[in-house]
C-alpha atoms as a PDB file:
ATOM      1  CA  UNK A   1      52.173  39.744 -42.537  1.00  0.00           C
ATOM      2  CA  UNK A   2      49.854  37.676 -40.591  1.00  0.00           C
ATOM      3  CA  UNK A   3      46.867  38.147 -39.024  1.00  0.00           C
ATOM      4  CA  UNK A   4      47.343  36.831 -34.980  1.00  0.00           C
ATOM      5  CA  UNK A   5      43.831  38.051 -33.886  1.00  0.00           C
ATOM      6  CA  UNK A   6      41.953  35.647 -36.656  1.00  0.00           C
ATOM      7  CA  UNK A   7      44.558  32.932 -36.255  1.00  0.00           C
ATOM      8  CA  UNK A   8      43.684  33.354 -32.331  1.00  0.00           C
ATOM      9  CA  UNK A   9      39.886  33.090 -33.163  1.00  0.00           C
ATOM     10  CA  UNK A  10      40.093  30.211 -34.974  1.00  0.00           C
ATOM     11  CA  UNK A  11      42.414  28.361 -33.230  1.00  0.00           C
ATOM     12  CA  UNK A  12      39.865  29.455 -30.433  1.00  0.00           C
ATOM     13  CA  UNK A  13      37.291  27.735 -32.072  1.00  0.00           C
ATOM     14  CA  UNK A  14      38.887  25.220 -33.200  1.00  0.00           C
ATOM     15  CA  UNK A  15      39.298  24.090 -29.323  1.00  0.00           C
ATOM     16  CA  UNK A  16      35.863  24.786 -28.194  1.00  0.00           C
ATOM     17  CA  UNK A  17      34.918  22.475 -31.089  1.00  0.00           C
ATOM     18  CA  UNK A  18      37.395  19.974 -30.138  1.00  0.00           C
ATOM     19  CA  UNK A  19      36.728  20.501 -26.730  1.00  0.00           C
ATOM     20  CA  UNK A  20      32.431  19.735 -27.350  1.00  0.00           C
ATOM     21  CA  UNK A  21      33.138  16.729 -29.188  1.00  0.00           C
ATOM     22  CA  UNK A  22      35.185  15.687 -26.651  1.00  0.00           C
ATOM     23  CA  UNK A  23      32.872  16.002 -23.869  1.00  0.00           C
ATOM     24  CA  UNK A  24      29.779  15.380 -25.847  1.00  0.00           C
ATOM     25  CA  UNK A  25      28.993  11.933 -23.931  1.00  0.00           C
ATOM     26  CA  UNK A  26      29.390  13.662 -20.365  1.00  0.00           C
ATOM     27  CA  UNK A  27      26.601  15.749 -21.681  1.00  0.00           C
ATOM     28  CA  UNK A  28      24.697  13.233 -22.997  1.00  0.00           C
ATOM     29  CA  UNK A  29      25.502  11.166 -19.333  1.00  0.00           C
ATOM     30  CA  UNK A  30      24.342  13.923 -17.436  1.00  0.00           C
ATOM     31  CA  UNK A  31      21.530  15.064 -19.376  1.00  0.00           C
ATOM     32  CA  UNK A  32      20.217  11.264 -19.444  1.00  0.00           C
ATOM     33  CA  UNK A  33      20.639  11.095 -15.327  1.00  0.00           C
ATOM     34  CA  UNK A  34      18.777  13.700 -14.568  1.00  0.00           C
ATOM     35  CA  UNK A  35      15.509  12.356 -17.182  1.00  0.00           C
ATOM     36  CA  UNK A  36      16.289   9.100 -15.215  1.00  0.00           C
ATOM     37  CA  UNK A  37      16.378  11.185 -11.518  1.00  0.00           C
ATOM     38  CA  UNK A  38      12.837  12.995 -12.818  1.00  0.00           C
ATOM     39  CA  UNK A  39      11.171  10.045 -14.290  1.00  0.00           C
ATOM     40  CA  UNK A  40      12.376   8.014 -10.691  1.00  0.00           C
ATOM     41  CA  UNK A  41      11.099  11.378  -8.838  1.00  0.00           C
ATOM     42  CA  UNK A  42       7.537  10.941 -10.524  1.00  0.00           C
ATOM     43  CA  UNK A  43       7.691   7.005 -10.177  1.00  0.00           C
ATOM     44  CA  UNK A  44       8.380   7.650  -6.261  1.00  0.00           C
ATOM     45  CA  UNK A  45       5.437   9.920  -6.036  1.00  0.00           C
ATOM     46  CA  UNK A  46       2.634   7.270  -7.571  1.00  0.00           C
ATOM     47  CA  UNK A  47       4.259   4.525  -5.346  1.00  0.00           C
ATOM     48  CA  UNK A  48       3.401   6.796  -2.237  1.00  0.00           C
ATOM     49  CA  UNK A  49       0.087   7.715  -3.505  1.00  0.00           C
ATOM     50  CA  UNK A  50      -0.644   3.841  -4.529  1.00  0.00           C
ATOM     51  CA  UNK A  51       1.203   2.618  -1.142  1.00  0.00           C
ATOM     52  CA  UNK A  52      -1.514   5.144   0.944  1.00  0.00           C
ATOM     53  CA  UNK A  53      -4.421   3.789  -1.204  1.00  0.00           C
ATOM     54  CA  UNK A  54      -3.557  -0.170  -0.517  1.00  0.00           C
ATOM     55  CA  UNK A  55      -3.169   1.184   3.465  1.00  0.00           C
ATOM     56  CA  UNK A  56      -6.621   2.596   3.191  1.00  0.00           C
ATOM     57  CA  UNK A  57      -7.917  -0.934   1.516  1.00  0.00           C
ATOM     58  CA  UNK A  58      -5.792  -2.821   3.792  1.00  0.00           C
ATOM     59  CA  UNK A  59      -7.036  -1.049   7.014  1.00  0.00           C
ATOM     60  CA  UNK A  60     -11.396  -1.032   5.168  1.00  0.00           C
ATOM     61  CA  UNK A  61      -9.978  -4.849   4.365  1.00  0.00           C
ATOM     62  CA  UNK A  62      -9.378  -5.885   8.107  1.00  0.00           C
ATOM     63  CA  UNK A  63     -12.259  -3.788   9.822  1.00  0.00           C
ATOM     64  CA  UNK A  64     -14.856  -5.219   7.226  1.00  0.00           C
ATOM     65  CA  UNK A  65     -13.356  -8.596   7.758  1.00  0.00           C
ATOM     66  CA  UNK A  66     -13.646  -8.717  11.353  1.00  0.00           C
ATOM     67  CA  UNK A  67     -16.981  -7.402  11.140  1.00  0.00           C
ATOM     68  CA  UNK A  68     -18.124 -10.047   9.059  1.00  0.00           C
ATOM     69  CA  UNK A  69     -16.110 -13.002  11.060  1.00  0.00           C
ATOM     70  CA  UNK A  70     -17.798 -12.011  13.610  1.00  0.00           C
ATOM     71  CA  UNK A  71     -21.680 -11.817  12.425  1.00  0.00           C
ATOM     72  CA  UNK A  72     -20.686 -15.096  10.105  1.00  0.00           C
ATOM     73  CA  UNK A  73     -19.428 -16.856  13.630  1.00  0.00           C
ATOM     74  CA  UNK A  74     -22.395 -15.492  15.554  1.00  0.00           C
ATOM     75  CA  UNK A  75     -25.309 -15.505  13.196  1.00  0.00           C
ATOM     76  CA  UNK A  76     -23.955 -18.206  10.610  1.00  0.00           C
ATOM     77  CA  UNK A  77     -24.031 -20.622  13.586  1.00  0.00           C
ATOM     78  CA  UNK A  78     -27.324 -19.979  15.194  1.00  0.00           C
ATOM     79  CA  UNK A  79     -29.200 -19.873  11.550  1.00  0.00           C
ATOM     80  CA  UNK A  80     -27.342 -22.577  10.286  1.00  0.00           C
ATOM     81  CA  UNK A  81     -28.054 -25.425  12.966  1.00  0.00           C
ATOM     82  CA  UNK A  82     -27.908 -29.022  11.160  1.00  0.00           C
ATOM     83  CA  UNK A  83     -31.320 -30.677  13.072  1.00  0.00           C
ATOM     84  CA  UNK A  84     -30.504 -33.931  13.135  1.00  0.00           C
ATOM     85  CA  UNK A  85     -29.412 -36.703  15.700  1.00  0.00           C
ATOM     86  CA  UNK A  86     -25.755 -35.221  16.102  1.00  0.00           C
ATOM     87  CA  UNK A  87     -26.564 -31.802  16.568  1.00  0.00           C
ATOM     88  CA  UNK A  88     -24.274 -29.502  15.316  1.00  0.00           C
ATOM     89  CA  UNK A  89     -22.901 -25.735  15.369  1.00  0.00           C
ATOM     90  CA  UNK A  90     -20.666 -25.230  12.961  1.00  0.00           C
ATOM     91  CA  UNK A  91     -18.867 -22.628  15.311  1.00  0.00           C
ATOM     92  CA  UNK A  92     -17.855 -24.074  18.638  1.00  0.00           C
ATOM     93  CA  UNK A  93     -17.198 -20.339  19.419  1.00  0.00           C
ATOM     94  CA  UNK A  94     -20.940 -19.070  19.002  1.00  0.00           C
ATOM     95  CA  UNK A  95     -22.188 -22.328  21.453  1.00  0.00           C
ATOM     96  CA  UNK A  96     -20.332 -20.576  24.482  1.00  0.00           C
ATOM     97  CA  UNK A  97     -21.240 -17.022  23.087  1.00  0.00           C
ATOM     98  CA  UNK A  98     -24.604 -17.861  23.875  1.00  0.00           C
ATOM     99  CA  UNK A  99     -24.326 -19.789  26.436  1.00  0.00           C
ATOM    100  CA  UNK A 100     -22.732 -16.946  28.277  1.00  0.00           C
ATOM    101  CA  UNK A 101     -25.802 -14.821  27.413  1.00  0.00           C
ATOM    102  CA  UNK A 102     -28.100 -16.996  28.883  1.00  0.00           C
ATOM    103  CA  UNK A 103     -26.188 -17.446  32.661  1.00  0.00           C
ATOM    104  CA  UNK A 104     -26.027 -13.398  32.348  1.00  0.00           C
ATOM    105  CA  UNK A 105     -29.690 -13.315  32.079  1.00  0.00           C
ATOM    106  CA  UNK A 106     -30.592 -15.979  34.377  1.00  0.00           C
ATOM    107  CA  UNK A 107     -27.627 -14.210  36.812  1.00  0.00           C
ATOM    108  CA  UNK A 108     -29.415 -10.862  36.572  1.00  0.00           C
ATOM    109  CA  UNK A 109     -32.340 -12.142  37.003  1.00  0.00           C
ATOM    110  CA  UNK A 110     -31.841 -13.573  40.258  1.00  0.00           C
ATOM    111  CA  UNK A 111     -29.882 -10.540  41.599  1.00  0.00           C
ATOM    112  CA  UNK A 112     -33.181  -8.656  40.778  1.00  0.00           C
ATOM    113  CA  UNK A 113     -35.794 -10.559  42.255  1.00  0.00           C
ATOM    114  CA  UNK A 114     -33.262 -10.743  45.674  1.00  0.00           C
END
């Protein structure tokens, strides 16, 4: 006589062996895409954090640039007057900055003494 339950068991084995063998690089596929999907995940996460850092730079960049245009324009010009026969300002910009100051004053000075 023969045994049908252990012929059954291993023949049951036998498959699920088969049947992991089989599908061993699906497993390997999916278990390697979703390393990829987490490592991508993290990546994602210190581009944000390094995208809102170079926004914060960018934005300190500009204001601080400004800034200094502007005192460089200003100031640069007035301290940096060449004194010789050409007379120059190396910022035509500052010239009419100040001469703008000085009809304001002379302007508010006649309004007050009217």
């Amino acid at each position: 006589m023969v045994n049908h339950e252990k012929m059954t068991k291993s023949a049951s084995n036998t498959l699920i062996i088969i049947l992991i063998i089989c599908t061993f690089p699906i497993w390997i596929g999916i278990a390697g895409g979703i390393f990829g999907l987490a490592a991508g995940l993290f990546g994602a996460l210190i581009g944000i954090i390094a995208g809102i850092f170079g926004v914060f730079g960018g934005v300190m960049g500009a204001v601080f640039g400004v800034i200094g245009k502007v005192f460089s324009s200003v100031f640069g010009s007035i301290f940096h007057w060449d004194f010789h026969p050409g007379f120059h300002i190396s910022n035509p910009i500052s010239l009419l900055l100040i001469i703008l100051v000085i009809v304001l004053i002379v302007k508010s000075k006649k309004q007050a003494a009217k």
